[in-house]
PDB file of N, CA and C in Angstrom:
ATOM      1  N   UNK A   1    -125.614  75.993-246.527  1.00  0.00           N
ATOM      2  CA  UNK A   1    -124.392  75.927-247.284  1.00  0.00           C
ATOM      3  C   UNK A   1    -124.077  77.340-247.792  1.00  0.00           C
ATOM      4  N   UNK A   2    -122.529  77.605-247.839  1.00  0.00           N
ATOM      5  CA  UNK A   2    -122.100  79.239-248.441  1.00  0.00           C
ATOM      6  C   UNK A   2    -121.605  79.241-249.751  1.00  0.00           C
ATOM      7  N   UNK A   3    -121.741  80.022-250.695  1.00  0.00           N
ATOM      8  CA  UNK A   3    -121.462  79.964-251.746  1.00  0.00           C
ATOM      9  C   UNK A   3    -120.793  81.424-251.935  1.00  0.00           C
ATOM     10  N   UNK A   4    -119.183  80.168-252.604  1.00  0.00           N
ATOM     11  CA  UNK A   4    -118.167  81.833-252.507  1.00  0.00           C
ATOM     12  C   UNK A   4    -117.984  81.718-254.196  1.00  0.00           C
ATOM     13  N   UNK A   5    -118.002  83.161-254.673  1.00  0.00           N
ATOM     14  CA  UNK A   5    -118.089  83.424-255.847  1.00  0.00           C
ATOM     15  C   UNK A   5    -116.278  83.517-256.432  1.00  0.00           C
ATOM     16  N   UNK A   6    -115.738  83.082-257.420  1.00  0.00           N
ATOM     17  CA  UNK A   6    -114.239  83.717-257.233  1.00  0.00           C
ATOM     18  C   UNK A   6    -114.401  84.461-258.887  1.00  0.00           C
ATOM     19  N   UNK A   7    -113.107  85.292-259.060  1.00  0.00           N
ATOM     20  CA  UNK A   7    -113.225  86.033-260.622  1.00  0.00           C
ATOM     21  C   UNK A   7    -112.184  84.853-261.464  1.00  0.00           C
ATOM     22  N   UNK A   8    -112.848  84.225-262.875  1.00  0.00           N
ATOM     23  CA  UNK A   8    -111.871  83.348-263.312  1.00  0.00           C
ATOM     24  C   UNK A   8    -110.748  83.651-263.593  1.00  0.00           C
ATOM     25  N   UNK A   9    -110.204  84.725-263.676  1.00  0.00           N
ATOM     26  CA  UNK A   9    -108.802  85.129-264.170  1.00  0.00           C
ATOM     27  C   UNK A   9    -108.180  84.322-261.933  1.00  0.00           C
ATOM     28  N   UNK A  10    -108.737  85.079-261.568  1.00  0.00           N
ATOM     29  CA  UNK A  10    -108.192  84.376-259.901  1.00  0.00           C
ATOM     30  C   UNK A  10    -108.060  82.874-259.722  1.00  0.00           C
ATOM     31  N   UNK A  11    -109.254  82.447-260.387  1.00  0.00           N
ATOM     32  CA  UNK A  11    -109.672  81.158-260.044  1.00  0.00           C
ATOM     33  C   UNK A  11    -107.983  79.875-260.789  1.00  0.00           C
ATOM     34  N   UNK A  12    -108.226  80.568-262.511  1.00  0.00           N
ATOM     35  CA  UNK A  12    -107.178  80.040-263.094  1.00  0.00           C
ATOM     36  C   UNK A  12    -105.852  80.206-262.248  1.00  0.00           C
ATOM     37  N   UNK A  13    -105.574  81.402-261.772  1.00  0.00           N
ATOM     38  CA  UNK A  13    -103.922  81.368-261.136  1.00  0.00           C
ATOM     39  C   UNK A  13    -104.128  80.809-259.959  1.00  0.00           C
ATOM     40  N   UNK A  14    -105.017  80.525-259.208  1.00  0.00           N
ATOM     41  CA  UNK A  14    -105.210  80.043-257.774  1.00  0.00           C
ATOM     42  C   UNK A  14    -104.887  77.875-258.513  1.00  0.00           C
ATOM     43  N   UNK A  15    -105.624  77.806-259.753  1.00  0.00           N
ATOM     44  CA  UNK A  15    -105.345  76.279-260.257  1.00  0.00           C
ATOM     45  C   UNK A  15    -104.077  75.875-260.691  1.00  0.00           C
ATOM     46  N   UNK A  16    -103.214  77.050-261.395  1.00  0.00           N
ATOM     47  CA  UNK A  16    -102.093  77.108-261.503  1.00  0.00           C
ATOM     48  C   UNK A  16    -101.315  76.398-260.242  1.00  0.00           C
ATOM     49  N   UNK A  17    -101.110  77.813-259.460  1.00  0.00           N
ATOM     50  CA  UNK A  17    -100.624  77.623-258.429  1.00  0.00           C
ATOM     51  C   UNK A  17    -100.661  76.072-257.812  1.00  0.00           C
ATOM     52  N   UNK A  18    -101.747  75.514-257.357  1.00  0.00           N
ATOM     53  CA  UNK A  18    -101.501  74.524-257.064  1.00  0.00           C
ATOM     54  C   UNK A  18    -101.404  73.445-257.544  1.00  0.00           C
ATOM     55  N   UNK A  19    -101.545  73.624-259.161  1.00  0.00           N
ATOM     56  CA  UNK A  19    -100.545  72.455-260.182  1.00  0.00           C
ATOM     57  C   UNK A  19     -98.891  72.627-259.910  1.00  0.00           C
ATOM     58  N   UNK A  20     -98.438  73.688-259.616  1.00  0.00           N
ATOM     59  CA  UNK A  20     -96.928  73.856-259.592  1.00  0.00           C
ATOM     60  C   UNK A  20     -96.578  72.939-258.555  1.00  0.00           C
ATOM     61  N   UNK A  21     -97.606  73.173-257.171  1.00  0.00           N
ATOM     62  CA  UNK A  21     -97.195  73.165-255.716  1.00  0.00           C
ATOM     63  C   UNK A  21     -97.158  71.244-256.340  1.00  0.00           C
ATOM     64  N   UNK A  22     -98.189  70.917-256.472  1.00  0.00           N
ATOM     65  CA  UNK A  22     -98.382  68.920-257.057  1.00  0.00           C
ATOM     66  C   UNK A  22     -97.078  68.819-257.866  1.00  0.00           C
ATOM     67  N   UNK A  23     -96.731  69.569-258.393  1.00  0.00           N
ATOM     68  CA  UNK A  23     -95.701  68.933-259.542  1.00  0.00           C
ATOM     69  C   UNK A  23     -94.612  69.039-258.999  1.00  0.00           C
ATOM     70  N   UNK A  24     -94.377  70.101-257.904  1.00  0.00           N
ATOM     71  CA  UNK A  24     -93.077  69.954-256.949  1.00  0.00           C
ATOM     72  C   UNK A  24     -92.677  69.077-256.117  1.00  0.00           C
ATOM     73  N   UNK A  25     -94.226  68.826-255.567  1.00  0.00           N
ATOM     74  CA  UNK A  25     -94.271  67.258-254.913  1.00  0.00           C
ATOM     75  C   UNK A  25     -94.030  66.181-255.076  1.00  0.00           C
ATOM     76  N   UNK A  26     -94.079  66.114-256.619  1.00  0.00           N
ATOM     77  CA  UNK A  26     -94.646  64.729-257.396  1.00  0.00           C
ATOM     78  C   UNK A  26     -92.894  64.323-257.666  1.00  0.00           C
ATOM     79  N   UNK A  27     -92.176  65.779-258.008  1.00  0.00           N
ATOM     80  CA  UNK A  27     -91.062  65.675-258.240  1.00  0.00           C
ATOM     81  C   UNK A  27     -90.030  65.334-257.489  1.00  0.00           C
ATOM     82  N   UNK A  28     -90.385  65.844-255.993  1.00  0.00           N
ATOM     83  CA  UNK A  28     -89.229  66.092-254.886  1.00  0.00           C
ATOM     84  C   UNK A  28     -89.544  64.245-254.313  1.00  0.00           C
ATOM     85  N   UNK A  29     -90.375  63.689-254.164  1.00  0.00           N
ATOM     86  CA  UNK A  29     -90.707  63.049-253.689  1.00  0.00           C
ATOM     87  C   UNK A  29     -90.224  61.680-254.245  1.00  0.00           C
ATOM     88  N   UNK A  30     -90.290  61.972-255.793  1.00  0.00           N
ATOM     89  CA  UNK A  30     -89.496  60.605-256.471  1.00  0.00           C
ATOM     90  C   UNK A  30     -88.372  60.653-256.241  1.00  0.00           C
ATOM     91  N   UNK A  31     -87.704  61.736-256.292  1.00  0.00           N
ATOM     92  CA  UNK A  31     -86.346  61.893-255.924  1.00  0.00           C
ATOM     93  C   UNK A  31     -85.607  61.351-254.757  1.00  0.00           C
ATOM     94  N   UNK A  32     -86.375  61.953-253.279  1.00  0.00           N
ATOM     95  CA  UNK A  32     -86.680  61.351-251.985  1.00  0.00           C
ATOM     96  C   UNK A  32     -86.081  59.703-251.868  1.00  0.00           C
ATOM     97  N   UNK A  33     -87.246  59.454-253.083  1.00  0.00           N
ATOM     98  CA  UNK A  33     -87.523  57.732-252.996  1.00  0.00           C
ATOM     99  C   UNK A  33     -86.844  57.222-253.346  1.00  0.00           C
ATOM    100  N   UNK A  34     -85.745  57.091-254.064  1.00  0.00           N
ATOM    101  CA  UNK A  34     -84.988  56.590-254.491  1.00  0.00           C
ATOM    102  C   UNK A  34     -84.004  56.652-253.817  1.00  0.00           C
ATOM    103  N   UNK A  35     -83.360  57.861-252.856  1.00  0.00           N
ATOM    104  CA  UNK A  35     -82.132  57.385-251.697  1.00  0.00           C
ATOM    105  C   UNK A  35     -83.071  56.448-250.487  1.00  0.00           C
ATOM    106  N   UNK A  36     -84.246  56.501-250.796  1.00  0.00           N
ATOM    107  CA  UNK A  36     -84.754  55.622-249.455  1.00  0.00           C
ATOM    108  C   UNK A  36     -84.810  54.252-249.927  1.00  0.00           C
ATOM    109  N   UNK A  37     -84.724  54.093-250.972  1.00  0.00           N
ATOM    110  CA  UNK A  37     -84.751  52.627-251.709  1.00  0.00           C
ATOM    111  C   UNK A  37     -83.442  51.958-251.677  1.00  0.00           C
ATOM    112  N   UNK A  38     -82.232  53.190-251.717  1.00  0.00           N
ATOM    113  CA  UNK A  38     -80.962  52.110-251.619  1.00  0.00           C
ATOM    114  C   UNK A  38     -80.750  51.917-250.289  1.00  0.00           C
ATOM    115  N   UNK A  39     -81.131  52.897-249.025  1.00  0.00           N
ATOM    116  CA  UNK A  39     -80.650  52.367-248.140  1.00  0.00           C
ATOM    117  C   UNK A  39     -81.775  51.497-247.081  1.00  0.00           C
ATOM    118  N   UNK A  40     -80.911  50.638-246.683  1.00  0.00           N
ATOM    119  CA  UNK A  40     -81.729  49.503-245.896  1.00  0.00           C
ATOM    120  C   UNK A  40     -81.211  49.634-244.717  1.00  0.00           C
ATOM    121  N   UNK A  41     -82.675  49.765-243.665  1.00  0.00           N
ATOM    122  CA  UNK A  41     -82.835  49.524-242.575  1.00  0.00           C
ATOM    123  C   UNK A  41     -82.807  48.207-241.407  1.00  0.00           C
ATOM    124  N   UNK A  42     -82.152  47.751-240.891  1.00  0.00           N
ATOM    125  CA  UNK A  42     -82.371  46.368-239.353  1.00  0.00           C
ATOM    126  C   UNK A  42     -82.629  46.695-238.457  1.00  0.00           C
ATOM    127  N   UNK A  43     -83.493  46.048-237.561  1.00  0.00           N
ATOM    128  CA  UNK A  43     -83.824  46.285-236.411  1.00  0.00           C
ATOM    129  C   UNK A  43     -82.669  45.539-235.273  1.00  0.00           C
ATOM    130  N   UNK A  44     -82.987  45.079-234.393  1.00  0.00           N
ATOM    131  CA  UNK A  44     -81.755  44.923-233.131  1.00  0.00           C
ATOM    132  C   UNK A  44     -81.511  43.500-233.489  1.00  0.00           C
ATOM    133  N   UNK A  45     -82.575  42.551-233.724  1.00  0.00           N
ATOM    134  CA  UNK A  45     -82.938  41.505-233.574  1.00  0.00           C
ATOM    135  C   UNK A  45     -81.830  40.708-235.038  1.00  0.00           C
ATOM    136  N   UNK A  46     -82.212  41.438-236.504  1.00  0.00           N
ATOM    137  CA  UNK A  46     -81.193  41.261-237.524  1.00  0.00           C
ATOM    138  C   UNK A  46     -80.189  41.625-237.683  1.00  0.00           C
ATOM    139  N   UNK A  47     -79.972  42.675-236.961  1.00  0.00           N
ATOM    140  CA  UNK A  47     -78.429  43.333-236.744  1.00  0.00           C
ATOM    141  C   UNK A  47     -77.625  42.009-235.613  1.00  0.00           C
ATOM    142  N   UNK A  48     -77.987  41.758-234.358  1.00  0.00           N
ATOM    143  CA  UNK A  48     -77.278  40.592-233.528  1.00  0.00           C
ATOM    144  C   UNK A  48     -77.151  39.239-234.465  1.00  0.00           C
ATOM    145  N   UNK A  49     -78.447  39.115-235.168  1.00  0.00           N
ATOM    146  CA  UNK A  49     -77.938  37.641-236.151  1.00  0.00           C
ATOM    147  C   UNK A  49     -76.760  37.716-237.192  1.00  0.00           C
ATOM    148  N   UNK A  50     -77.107  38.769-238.014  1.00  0.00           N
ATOM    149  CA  UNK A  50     -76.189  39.307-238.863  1.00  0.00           C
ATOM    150  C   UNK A  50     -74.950  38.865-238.523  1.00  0.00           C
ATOM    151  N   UNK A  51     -74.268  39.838-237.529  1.00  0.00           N
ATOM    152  CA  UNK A  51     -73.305  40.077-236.323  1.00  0.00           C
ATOM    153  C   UNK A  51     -72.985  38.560-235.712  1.00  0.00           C
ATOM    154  N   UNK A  52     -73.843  37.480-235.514  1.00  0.00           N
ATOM    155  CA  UNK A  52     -73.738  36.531-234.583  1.00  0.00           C
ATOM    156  C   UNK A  52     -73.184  37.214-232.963  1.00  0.00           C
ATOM    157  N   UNK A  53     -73.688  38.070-232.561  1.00  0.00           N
ATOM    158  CA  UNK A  53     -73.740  38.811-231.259  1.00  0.00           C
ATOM    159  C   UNK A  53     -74.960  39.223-230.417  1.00  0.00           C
ATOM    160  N   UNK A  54     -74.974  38.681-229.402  1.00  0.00           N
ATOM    161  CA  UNK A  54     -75.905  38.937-228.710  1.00  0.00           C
ATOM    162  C   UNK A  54     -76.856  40.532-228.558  1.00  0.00           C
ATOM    163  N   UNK A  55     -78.182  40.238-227.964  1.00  0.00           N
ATOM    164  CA  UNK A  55     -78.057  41.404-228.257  1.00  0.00           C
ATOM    165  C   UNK A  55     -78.013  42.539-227.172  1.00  0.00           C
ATOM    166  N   UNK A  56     -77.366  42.087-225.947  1.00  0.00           N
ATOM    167  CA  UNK A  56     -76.531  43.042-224.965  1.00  0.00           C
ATOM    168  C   UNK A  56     -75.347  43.146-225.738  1.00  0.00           C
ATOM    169  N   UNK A  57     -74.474  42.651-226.421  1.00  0.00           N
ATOM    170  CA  UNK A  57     -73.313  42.958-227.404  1.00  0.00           C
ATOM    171  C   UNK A  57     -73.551  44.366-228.271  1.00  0.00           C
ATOM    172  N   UNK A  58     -74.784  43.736-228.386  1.00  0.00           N
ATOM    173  CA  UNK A  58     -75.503  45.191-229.423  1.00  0.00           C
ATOM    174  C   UNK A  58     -75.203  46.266-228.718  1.00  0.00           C
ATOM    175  N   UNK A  59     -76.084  46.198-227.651  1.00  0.00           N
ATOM    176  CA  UNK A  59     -76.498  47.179-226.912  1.00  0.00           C
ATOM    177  C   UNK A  59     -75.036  48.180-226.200  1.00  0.00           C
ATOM    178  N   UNK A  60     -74.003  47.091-225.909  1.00  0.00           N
ATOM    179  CA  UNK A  60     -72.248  48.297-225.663  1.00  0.00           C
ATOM    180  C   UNK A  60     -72.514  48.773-227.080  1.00  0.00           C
ATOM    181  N   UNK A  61     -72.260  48.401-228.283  1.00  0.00           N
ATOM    182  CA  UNK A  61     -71.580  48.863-228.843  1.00  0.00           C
ATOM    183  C   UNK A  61     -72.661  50.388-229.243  1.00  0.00           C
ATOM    184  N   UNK A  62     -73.918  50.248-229.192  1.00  0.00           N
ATOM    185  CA  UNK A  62     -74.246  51.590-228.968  1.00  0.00           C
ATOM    186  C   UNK A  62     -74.303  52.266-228.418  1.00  0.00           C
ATOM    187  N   UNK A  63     -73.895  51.841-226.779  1.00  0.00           N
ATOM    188  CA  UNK A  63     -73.859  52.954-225.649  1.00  0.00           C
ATOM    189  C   UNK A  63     -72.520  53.359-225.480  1.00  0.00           C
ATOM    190  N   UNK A  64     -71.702  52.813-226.691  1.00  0.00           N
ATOM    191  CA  UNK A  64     -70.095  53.240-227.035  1.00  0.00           C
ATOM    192  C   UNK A  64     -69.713  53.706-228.215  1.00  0.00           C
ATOM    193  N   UNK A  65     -71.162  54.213-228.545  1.00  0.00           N
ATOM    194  CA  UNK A  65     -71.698  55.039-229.821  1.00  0.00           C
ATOM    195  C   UNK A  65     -70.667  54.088-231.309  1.00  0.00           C
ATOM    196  N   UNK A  66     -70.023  53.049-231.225  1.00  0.00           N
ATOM    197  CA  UNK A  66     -69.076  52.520-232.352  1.00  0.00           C
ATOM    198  C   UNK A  66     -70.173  51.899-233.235  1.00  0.00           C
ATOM    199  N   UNK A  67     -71.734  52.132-232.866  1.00  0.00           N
ATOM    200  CA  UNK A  67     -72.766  52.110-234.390  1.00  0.00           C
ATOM    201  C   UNK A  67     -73.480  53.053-233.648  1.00  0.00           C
ATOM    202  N   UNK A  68     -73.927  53.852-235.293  1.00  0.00           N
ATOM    203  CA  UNK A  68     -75.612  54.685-234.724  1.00  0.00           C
ATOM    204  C   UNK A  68     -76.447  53.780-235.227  1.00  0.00           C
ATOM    205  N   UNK A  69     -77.379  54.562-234.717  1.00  0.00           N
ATOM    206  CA  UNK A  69     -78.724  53.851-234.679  1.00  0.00           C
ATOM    207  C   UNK A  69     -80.100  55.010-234.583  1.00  0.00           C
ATOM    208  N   UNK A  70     -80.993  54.807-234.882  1.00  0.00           N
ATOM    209  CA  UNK A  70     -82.450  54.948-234.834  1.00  0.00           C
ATOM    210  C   UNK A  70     -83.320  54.872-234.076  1.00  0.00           C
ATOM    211  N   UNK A  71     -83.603  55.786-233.303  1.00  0.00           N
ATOM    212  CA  UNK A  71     -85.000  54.842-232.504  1.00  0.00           C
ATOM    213  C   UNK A  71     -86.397  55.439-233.133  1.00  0.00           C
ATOM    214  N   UNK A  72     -87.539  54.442-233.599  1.00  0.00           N
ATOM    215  CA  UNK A  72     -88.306  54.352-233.812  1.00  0.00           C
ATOM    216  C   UNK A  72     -89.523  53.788-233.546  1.00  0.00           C
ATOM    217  N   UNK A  73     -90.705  54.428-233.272  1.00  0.00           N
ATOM    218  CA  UNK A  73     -91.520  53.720-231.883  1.00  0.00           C
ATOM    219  C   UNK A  73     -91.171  52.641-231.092  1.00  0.00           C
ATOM    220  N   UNK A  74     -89.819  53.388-230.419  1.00  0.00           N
ATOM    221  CA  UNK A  74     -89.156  52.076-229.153  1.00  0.00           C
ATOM    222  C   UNK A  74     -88.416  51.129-229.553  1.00  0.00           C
ATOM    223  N   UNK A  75     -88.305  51.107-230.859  1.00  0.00           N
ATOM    224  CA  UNK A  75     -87.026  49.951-231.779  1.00  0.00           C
ATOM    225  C   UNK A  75     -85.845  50.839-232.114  1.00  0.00           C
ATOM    226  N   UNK A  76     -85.261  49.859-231.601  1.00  0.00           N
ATOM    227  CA  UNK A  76     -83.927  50.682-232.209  1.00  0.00           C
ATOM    228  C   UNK A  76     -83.168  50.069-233.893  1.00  0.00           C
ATOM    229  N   UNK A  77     -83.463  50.739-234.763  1.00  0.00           N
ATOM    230  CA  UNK A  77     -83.239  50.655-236.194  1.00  0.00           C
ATOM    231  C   UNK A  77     -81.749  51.118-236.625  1.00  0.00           C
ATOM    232  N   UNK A  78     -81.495  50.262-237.529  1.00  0.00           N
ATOM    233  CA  UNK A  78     -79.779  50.724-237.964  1.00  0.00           C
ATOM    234  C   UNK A  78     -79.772  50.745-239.203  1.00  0.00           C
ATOM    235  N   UNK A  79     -78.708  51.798-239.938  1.00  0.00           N
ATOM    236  CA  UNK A  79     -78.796  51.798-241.234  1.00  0.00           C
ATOM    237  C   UNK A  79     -77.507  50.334-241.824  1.00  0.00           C
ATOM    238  N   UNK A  80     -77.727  49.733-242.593  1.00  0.00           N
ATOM    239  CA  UNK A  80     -76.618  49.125-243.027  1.00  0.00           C
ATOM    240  C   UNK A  80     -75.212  49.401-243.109  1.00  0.00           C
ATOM    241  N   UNK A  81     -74.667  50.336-243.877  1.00  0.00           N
ATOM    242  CA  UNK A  81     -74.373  51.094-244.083  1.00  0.00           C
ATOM    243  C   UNK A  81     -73.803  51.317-242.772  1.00  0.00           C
ATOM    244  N   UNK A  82     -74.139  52.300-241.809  1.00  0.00           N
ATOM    245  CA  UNK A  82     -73.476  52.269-240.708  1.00  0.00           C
ATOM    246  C   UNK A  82     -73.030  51.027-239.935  1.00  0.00           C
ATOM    247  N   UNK A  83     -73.793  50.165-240.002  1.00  0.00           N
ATOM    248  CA  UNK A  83     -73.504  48.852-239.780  1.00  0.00           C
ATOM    249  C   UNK A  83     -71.998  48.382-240.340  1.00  0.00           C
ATOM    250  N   UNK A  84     -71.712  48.486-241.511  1.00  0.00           N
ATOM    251  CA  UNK A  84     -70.663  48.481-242.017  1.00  0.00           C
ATOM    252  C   UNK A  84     -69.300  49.117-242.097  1.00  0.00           C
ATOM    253  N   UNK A  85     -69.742  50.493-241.431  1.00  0.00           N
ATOM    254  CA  UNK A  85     -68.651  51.445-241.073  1.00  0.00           C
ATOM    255  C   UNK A  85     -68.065  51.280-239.454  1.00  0.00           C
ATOM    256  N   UNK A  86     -69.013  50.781-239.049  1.00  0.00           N
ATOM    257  CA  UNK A  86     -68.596  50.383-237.903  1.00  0.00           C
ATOM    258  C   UNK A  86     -67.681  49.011-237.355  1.00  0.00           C
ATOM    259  N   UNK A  87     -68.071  47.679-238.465  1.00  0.00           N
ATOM    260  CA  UNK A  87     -66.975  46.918-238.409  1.00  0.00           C
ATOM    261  C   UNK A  87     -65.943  47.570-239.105  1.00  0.00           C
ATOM    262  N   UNK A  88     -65.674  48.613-240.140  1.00  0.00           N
ATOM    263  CA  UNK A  88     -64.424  48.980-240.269  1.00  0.00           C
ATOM    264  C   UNK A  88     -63.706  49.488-239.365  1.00  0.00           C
ATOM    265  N   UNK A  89     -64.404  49.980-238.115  1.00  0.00           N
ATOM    266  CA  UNK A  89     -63.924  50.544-236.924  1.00  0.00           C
ATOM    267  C   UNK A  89     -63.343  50.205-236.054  1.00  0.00           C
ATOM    268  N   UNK A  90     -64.068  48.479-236.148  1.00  0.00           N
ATOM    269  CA  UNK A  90     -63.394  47.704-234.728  1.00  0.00           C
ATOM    270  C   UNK A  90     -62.611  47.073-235.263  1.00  0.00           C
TER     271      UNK A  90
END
């Protein structure tokens, strides 16, 4: 095992430092969370029920880009929200 010596005046600003870096985190991150909390995500499957549309129906209306969408390990995910801007569309 190695044993590294540091000088405490270093040691303190090196603890500093990465109290700031945690508290930026701690901060940015609640912040983050809370636009991820209002918006809600569907997958293909609740978006066609929703809709009462099949889900090749689905599938034009995204390859006619009139909703975005998400893909996420191979699902395609929609925001509500767009969901909604998009019946204002049609």
């Amino acid at each position: 095992m190695e044993v590294i010596t540091i000088d405490s005046k270093a040691y303190r600003d090196l603890m500093d430092k990465i109290e700031k870096i945690a508290d930026y985190i701690a901060n940015h991150s609640n912040s983050n969370q809370h636009v991820a909390d209002k918006e809600i995500w569907l997958d293909s499957h609740e978006v066609a029920n929703l809709l009462h549309i099949s889900i090749k129906t689905l599938q034009r209306l995204r390859r006619d880009n009139l909703i975005s969408y998400t893909i996420l390990r191979g699902r395609c995910l929609y925001r509500l929200s767009e969901i909604e801007r998009g019946l204002k569309v049609l």
